[in-house]
C-alpha atoms as a PDB file:
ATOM      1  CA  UNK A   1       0.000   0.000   0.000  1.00  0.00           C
ATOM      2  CA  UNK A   2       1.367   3.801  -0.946  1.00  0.00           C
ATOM      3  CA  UNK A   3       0.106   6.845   0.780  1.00  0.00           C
ATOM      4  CA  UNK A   4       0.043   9.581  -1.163  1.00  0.00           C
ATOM      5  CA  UNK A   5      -0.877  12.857   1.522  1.00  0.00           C
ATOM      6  CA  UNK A   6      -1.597  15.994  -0.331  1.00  0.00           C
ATOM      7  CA  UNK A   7      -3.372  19.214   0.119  1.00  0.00           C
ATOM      8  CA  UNK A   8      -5.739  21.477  -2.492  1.00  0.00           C
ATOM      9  CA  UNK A   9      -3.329  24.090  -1.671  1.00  0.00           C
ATOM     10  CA  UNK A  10      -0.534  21.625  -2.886  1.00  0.00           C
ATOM     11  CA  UNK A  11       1.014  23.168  -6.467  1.00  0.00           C
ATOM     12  CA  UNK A  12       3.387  19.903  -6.798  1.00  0.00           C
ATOM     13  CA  UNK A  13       0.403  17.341  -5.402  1.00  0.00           C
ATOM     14  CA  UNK A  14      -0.861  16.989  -9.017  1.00  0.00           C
ATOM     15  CA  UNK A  15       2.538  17.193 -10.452  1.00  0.00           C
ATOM     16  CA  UNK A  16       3.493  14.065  -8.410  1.00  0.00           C
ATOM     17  CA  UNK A  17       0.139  12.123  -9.158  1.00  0.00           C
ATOM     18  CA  UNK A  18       0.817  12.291 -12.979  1.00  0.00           C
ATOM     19  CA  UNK A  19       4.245  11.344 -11.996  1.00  0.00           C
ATOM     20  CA  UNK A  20       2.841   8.061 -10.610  1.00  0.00           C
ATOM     21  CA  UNK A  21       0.761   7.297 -13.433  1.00  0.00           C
ATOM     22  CA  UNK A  22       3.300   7.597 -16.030  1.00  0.00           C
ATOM     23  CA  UNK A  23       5.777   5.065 -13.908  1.00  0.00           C
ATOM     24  CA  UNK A  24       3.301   2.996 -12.292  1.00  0.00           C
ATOM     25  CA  UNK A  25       4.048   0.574 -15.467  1.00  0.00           C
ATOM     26  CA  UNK A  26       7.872   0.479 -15.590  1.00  0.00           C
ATOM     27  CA  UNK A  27       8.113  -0.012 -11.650  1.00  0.00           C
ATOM     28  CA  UNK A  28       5.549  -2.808 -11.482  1.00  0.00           C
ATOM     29  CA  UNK A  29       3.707  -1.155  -8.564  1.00  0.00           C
ATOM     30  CA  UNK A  30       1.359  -3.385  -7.526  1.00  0.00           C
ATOM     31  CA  UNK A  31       0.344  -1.737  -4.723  1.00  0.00           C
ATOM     32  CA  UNK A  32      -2.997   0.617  -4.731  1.00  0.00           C
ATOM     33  CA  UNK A  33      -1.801   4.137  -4.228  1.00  0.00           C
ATOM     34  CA  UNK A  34      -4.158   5.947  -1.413  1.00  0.00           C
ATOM     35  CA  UNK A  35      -4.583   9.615  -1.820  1.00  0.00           C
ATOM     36  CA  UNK A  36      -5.035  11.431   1.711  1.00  0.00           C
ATOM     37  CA  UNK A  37      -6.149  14.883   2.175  1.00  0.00           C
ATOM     38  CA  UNK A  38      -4.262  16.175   4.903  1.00  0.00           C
ATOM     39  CA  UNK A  39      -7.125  18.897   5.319  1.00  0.00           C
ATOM     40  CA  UNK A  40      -9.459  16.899   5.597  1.00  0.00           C
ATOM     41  CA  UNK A  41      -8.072  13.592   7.262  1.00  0.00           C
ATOM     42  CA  UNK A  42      -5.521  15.342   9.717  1.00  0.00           C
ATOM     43  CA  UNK A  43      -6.052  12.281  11.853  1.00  0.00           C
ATOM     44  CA  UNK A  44      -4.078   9.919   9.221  1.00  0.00           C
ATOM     45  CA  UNK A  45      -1.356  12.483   8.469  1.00  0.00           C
ATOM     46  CA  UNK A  46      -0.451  13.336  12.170  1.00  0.00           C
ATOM     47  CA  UNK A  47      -0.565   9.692  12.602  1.00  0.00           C
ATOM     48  CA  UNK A  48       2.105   9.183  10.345  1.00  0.00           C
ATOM     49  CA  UNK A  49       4.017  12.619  11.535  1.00  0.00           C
ATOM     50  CA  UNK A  50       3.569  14.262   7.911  1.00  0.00           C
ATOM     51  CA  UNK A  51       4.426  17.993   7.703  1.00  0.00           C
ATOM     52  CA  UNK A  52       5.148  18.553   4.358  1.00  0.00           C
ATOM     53  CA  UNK A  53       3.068  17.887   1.068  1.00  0.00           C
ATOM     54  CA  UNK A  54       3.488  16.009  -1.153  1.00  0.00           C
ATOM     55  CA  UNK A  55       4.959  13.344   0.661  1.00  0.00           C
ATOM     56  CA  UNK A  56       4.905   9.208  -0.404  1.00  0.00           C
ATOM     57  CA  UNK A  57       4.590   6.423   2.178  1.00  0.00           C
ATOM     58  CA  UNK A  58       5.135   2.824   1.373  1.00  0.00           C
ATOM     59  CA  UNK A  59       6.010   1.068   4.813  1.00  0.00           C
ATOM     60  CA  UNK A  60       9.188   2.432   6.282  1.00  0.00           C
ATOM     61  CA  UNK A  61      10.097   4.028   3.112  1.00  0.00           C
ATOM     62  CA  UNK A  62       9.142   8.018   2.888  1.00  0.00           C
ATOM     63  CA  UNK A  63       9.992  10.434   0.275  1.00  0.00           C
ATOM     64  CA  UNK A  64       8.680  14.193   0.839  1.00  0.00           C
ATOM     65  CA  UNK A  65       8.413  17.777  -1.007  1.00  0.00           C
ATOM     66  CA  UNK A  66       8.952  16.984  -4.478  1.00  0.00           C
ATOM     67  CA  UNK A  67      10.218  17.458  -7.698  1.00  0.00           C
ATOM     68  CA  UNK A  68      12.403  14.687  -9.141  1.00  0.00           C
ATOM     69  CA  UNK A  69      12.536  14.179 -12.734  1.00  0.00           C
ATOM     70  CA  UNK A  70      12.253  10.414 -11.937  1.00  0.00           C
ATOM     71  CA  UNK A  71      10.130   8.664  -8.549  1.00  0.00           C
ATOM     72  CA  UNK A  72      11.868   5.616  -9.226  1.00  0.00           C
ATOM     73  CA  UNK A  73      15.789   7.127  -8.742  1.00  0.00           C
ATOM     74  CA  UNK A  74      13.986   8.730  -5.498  1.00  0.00           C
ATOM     75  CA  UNK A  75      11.655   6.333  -3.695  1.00  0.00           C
ATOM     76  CA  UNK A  76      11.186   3.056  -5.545  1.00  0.00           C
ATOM     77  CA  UNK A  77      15.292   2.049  -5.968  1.00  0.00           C
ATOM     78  CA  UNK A  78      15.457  -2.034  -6.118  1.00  0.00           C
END
């Protein structure tokens, strides 16, 4: 499972979405990718100690305040 915690007041939220799309393929996520609303769901994103947006969880692995030309080289590295 991948968190994705963003805001509407997020300018690199949507940026990071379409990143996800385009490399869901080539890094064989097969994970669903959660979108959280730290507006709205505060709860989650406190629980998880998130103070910047965007931000990626996927289990111990976090990767926060975006952009990379490539997710993969930042966050999904085999």
């Amino acid at each position: 499972m991948i968190l994705l915690f963003t805001s509407d007041h997020c300018a690199w939220c949507d940026v990071l979405k379409m990143m996800l799309d385009d490399e869901s393929g080539e890094l064989g996520i097969p994970e669903t990718v959660f979108e959280v609303d730290v507006n709205r769901h505060h709860h989650i994103a406190e629980a998880y100690g998130i103070l910047v947006v965007p931000t990626l969880v996927a289990g111990c692995r976090r990767s926060q305040g975006f952009p990379h030309t490539r997710i993969s080289s930042r966050f999904f590295s085999k």
